[in-house]
C-alpha atoms as a PDB file:
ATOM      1  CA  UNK A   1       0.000   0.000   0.000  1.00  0.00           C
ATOM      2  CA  UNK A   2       1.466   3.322  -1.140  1.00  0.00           C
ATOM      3  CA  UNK A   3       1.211   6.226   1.389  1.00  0.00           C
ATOM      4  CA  UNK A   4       1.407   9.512   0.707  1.00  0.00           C
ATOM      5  CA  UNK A   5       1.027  12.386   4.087  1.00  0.00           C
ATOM      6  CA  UNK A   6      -0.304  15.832   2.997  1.00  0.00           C
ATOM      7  CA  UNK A   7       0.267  19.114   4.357  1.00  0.00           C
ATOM      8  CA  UNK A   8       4.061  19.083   4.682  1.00  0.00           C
ATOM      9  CA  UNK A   9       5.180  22.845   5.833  1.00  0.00           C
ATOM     10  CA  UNK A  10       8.413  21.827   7.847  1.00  0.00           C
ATOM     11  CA  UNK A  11      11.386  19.995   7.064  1.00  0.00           C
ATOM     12  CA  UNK A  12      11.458  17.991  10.509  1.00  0.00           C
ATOM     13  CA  UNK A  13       7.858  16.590   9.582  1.00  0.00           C
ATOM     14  CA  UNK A  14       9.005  15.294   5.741  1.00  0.00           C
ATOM     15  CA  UNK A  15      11.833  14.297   7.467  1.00  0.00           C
ATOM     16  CA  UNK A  16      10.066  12.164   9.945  1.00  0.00           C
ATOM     17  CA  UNK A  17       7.748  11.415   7.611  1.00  0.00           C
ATOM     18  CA  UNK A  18       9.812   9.918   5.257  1.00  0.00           C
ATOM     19  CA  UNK A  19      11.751   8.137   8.458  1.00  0.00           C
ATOM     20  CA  UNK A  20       8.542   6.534   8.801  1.00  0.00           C
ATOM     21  CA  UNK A  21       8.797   5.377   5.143  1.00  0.00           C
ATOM     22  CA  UNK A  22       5.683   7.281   3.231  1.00  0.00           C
ATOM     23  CA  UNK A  23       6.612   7.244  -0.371  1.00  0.00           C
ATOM     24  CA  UNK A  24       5.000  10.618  -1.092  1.00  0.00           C
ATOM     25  CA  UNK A  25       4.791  14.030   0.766  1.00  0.00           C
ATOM     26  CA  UNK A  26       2.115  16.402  -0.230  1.00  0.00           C
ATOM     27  CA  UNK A  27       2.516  20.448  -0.222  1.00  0.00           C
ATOM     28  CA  UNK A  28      -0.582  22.215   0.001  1.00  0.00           C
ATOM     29  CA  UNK A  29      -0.547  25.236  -2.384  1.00  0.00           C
ATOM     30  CA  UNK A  30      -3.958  26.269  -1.666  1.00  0.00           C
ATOM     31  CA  UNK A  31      -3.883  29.951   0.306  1.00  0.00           C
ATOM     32  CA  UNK A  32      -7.156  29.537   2.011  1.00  0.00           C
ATOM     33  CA  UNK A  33      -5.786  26.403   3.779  1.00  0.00           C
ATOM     34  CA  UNK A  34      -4.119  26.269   7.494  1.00  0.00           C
ATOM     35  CA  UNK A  35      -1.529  24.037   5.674  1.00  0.00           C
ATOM     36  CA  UNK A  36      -0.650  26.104   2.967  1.00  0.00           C
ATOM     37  CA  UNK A  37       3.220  26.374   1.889  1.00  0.00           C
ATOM     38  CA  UNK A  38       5.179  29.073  -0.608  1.00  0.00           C
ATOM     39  CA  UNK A  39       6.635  27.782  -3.150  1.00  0.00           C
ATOM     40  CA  UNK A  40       9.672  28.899  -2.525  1.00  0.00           C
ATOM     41  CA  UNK A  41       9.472  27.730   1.724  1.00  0.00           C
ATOM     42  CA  UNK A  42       8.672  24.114  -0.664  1.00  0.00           C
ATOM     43  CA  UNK A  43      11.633  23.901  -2.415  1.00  0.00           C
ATOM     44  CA  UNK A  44      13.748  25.263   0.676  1.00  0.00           C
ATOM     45  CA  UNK A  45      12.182  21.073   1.674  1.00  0.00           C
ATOM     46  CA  UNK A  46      12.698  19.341  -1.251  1.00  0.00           C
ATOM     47  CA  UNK A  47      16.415  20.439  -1.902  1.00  0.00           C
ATOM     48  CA  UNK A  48      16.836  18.855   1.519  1.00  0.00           C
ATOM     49  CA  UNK A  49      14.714  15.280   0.721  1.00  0.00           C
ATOM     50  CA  UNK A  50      16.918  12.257  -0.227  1.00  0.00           C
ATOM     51  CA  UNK A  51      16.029  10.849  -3.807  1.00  0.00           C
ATOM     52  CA  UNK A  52      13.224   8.047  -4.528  1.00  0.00           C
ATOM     53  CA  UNK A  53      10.658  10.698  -2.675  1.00  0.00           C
ATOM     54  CA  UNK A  54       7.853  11.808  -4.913  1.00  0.00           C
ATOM     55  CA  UNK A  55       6.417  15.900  -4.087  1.00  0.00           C
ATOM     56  CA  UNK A  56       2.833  16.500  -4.564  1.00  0.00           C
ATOM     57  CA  UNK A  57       1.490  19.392  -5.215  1.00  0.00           C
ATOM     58  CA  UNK A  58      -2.306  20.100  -3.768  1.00  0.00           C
ATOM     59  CA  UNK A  59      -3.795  22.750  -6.140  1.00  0.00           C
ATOM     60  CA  UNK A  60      -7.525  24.133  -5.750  1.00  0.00           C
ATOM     61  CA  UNK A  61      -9.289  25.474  -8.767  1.00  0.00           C
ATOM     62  CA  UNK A  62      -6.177  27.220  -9.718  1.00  0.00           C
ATOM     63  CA  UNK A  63      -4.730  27.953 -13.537  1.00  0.00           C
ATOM     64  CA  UNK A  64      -3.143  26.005 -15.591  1.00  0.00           C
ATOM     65  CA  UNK A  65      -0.344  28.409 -15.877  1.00  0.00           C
ATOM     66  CA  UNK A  66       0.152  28.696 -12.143  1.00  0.00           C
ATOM     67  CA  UNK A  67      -0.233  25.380 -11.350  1.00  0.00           C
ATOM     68  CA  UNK A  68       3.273  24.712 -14.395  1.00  0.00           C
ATOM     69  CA  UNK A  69       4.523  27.835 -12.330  1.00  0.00           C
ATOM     70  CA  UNK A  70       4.457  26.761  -8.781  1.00  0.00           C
ATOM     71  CA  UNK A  71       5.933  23.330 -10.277  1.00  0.00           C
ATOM     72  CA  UNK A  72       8.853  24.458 -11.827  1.00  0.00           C
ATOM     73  CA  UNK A  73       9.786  26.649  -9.012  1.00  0.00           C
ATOM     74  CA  UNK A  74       8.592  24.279  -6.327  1.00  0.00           C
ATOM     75  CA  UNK A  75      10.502  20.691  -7.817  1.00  0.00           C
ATOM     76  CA  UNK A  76       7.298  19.078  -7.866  1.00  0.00           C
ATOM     77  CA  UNK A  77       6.958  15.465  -9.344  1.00  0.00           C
ATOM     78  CA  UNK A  78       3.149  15.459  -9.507  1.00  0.00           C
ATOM     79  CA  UNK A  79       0.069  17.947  -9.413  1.00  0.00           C
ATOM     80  CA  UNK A  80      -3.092  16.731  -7.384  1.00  0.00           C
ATOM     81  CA  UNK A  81      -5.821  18.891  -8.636  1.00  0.00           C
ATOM     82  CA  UNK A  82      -9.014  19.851  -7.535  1.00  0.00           C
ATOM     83  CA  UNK A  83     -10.865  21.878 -10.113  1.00  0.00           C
ATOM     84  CA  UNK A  84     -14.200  22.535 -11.635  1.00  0.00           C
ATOM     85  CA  UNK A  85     -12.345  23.158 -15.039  1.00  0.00           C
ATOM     86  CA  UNK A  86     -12.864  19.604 -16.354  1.00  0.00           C
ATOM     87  CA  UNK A  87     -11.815  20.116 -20.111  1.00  0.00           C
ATOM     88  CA  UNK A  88      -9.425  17.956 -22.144  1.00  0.00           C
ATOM     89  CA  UNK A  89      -7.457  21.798 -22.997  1.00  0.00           C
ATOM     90  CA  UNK A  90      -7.203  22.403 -19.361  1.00  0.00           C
ATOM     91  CA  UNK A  91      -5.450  18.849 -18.362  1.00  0.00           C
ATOM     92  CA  UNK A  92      -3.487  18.827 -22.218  1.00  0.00           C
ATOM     93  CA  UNK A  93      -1.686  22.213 -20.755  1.00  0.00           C
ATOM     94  CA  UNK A  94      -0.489  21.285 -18.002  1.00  0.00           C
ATOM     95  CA  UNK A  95       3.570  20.602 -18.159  1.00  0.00           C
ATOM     96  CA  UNK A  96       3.708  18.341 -14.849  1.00  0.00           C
ATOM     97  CA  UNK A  97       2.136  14.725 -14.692  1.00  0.00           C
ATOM     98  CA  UNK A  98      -1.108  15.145 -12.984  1.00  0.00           C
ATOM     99  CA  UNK A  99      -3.623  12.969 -10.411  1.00  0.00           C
ATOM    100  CA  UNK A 100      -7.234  14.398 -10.436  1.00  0.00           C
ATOM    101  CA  UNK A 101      -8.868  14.643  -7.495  1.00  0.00           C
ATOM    102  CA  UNK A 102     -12.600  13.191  -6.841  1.00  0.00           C
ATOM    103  CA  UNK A 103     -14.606  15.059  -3.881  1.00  0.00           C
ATOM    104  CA  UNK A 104     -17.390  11.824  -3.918  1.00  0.00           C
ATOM    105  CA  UNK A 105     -20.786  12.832  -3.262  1.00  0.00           C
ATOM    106  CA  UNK A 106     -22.432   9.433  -3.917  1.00  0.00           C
ATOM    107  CA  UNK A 107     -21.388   6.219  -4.626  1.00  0.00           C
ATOM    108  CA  UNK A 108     -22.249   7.227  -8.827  1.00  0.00           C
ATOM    109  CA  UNK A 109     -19.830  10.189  -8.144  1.00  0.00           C
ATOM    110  CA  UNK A 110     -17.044   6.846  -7.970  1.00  0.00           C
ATOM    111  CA  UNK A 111     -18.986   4.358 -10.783  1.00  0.00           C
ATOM    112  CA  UNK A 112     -18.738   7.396 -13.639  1.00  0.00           C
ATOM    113  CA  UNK A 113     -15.457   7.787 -12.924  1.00  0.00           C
ATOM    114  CA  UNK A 114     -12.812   7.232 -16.042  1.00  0.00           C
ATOM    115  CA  UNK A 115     -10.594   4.357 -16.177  1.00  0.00           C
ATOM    116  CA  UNK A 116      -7.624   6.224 -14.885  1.00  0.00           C
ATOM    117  CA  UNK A 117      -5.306   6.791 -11.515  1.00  0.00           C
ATOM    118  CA  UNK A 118      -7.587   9.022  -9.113  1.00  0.00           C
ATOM    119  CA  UNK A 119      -7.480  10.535  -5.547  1.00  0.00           C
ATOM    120  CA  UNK A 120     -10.754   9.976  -4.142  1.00  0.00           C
ATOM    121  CA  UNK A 121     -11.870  12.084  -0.806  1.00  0.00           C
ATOM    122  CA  UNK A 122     -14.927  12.901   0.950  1.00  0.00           C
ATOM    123  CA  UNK A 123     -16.883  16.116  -0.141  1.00  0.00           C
ATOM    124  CA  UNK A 124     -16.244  18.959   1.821  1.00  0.00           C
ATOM    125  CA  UNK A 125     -17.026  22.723   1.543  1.00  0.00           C
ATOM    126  CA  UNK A 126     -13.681  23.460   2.333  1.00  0.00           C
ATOM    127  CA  UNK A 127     -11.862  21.077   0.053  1.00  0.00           C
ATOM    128  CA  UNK A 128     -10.494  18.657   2.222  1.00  0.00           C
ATOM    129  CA  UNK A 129      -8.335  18.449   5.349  1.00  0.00           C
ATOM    130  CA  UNK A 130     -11.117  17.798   7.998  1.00  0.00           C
ATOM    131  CA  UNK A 131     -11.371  14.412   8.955  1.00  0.00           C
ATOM    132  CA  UNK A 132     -14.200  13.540   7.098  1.00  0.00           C
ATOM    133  CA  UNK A 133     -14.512   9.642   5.368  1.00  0.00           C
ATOM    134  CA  UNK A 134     -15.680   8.680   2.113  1.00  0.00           C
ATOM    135  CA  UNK A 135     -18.256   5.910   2.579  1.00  0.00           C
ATOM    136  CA  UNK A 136     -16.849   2.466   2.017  1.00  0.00           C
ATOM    137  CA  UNK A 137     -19.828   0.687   0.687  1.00  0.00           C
ATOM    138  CA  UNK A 138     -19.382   3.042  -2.367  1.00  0.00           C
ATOM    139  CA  UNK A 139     -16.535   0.737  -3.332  1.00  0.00           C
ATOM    140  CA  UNK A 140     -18.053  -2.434  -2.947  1.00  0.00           C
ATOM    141  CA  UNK A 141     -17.477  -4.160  -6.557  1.00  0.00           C
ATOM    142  CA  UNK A 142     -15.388  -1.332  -7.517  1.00  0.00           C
ATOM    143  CA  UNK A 143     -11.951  -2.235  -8.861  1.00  0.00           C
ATOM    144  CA  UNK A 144      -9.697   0.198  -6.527  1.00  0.00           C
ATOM    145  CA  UNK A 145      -6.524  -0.500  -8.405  1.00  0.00           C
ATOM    146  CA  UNK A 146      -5.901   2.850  -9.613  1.00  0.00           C
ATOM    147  CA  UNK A 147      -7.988   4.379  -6.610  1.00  0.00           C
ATOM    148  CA  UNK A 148      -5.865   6.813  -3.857  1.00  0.00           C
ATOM    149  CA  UNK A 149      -8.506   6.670  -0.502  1.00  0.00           C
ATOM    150  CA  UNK A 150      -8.179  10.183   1.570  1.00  0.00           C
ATOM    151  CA  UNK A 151     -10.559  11.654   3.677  1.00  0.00           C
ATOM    152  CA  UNK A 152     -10.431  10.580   7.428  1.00  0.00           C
ATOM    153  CA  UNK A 153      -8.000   7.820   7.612  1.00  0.00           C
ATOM    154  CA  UNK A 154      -6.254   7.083  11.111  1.00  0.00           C
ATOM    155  CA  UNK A 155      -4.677   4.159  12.202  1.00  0.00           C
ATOM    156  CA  UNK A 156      -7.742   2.935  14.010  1.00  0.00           C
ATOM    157  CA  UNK A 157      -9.546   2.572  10.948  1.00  0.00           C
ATOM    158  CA  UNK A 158      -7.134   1.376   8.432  1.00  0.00           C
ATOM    159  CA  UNK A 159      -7.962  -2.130   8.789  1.00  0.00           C
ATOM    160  CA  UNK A 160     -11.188  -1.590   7.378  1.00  0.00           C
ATOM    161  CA  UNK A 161      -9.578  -1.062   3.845  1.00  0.00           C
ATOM    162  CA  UNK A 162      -8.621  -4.959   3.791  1.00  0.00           C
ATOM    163  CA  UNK A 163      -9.978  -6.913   1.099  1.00  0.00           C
ATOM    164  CA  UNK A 164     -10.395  -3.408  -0.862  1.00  0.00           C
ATOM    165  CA  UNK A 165      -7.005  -3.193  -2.948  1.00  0.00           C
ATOM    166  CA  UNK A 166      -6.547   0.494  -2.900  1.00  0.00           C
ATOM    167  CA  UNK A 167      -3.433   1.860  -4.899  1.00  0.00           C
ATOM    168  CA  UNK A 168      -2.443   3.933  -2.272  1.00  0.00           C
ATOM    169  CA  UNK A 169      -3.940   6.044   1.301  1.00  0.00           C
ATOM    170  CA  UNK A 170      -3.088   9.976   1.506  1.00  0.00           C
ATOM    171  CA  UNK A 171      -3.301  11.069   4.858  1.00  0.00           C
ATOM    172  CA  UNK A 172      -3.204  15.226   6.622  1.00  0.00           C
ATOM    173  CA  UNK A 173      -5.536  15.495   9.752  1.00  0.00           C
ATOM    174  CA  UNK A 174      -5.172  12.319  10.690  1.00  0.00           C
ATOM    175  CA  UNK A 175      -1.215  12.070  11.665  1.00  0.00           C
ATOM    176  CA  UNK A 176      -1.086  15.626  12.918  1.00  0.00           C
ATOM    177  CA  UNK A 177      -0.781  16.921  16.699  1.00  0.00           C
ATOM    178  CA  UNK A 178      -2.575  20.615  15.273  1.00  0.00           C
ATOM    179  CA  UNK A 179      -3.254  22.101  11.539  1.00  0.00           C
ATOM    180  CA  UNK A 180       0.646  22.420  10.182  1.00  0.00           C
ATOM    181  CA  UNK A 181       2.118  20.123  12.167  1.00  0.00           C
ATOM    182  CA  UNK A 182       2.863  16.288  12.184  1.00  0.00           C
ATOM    183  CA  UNK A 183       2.937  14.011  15.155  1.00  0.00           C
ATOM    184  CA  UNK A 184       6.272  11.720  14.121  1.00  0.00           C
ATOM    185  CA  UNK A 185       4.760   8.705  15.828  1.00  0.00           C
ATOM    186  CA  UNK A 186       1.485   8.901  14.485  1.00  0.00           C
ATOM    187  CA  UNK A 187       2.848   8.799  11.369  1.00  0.00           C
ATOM    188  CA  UNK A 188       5.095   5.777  12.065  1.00  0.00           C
ATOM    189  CA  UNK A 189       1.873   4.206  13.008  1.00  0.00           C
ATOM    190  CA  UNK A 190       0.459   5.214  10.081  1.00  0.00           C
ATOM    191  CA  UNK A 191       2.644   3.640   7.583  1.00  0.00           C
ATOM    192  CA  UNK A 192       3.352   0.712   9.554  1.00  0.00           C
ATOM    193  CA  UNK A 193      -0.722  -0.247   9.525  1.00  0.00           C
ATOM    194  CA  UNK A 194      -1.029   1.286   5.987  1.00  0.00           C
ATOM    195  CA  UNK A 195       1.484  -2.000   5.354  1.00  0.00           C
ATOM    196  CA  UNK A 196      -0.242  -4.418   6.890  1.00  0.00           C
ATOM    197  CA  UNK A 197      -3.307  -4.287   4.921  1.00  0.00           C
END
């Protein structure tokens, strides 16, 4: 199981983060957001991250432009976008490989998906980082192989996923002592459940 911990603003929590072996750290470029990062505070991180890391960057109905802006300057591997722009021009612009976020609504919201990698989280109002689950019966005779599960995972409640074959888990609220800031041994705990599914 692939794990990937959002919300990185520090280089002690990638740090720790990656001690606790996640195999991608998210950076939250999304101003409204208690997590949010510069680009430039970002890359001040990544220069510092050994190699085989991935960077994510969270984007929230923001340009095409800025989004190939923020991940030049920023060394991002990967965009995670949330946008209402759903266009084939607006995805074909983009200069940085790119996972689309899905803010599920219903179980339909997860059937019409297209056959391709997606980050699937629990419909919020203010786009994510609150704790709240995605229902798991949606998934029930869904193939999850391409399927990233956020929205209100813990350690507690990992287990649950068993039997589902997610690609991977992305994690924020739920490995964090307050907004911003990571709790090292929650995350250890984490990974090391994410693992044993």
């Amino acid at each position: 199981m692939r794990v990937k911990i959002c919300g990185i603003t520090n280089i002690e929590d990638a740090q720790d983060a990656i001690n606790a072996g996640v195999n991608a750290l998210g950076f939250v470029f999304y101003k409204k957001s208690a997590r949010y990062i510069t680009p430039q505070d970002a890359l001040k991180i990544v220069k510092k991250l050994p190699p085989f890391i991935q960077c994510v960057a969270l984007f929230v109905n923001e340009s095409s432009e800025t989004i190939n802006e923020i991940c030049k300057i920023a060394h991002m591997d990967l965009a995670q976008i949330i946008s209402e722009n759903e266009s084939d021009e607006y995805f074909s612009s983009l200069t940085t490989k790119y996972i689309k976020v899905l803010r599920a609504k219903s179980k339909e919201d997860i059937l019409n998906r297209n056959d391709e990698y997606i980050l699937v989280d629990a419909f919020v109002a203010e786009f994510g980082g609150e704790g709240k689950r995605v229902a798991l019966e949606w998934f029930k005779d869904v193939d999850c192989s391409k399927i990233v599960l956020a929205g209100g995972l813990r350690e507690s409640n990992l287990k649950e996923l068993s039997g589902y074959d997610f690609y991977g888990v992305d994690v924020s609220s739920g490995v964090e002592l307050r907004r911003g800031k990571k709790d090292k041994i929650k995350m250890i705990n984490f990974v090391k459940a994410a693992n044993e599914i």
